[in-house]
Protein backbone atom coordinates (compact mmCIF):
# COMPACT_ATOMS: atom_id res chain seq x y z
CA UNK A 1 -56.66 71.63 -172.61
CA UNK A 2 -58.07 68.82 -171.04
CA UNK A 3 -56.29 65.02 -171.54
CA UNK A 4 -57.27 61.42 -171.21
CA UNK A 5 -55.39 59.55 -168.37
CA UNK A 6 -55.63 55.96 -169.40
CA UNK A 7 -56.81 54.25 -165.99
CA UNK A 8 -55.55 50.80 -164.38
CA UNK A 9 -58.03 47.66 -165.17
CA UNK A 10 -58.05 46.51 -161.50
CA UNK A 11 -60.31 43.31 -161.57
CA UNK A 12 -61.01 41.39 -158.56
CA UNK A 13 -59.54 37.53 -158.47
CA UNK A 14 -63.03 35.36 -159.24
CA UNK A 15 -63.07 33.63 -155.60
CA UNK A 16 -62.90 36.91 -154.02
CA UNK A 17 -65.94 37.62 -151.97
CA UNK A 18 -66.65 41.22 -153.66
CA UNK A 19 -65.96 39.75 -157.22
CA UNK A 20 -70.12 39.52 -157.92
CA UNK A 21 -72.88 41.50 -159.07
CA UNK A 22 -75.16 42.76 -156.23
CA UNK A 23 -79.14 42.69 -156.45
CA UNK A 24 -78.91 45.98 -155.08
CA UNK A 25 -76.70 48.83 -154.17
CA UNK A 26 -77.77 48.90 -150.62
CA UNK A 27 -76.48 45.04 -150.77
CA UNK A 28 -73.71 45.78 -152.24
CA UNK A 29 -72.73 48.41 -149.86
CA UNK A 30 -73.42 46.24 -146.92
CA UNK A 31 -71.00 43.39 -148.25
CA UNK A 32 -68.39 45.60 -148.52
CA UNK A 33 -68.91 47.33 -145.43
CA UNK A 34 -68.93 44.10 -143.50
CA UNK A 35 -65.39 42.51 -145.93
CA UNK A 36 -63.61 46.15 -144.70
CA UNK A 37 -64.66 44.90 -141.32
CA UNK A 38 -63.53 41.76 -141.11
CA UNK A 39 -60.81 41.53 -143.18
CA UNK A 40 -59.49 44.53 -143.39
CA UNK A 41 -59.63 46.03 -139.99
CA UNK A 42 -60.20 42.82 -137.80
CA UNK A 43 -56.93 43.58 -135.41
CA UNK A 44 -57.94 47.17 -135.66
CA UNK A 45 -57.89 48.56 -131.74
CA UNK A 46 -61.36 50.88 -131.26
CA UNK A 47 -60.54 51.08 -127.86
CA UNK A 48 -57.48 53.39 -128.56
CA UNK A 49 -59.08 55.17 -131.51
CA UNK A 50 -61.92 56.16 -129.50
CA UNK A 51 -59.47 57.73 -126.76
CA UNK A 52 -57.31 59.55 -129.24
CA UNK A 53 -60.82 60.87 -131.07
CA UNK A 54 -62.11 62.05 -127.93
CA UNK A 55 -58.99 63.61 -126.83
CA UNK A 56 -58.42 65.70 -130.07
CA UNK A 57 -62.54 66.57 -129.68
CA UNK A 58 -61.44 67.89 -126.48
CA UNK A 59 -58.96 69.98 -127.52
CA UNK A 60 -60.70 72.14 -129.63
C-alpha cells in the first residue's frame, strides 16, 4: 500500500538570487543555469574534465 512521505519545506533566504518568480520558464532556467555557473562551479577545472571525458570515450 502506498504512503505519504511528508517532504522538507526548503525555502530559499529572500536576498538569494533564485528566491523570485520568473516571467517565464525559459528565464527561469537560464538564471539558474548561469547561478550553478558562477557560484557553484566557478573553481570548477574543464580543462581536466574534458581530458578524463575523452579518455573514458576512448576506452570504450
Amino acid at each position: 500500500m502506498a504512503s505519504v512521505i511528508k517532504k522538507a519545506d526548503h525555502k530559499l533566504p529572500e536576498n538569494h538570487p533564485l528566491a523570485r518568480k520568473f516571467d517565464t520558464a525559459e528565464e527561469g532556467a537560464k538564471a539558474k543555469a548561469d547561478y550553478v555557473m558562477n557560484t557553484v562551479l566557478k573553481d570548477f577545472d574543464w580543462d581536466a574534465f574534458m581530458v578524463k571525458k575523452q579518455a573514458q570515450a576512448s576506452k570504450q
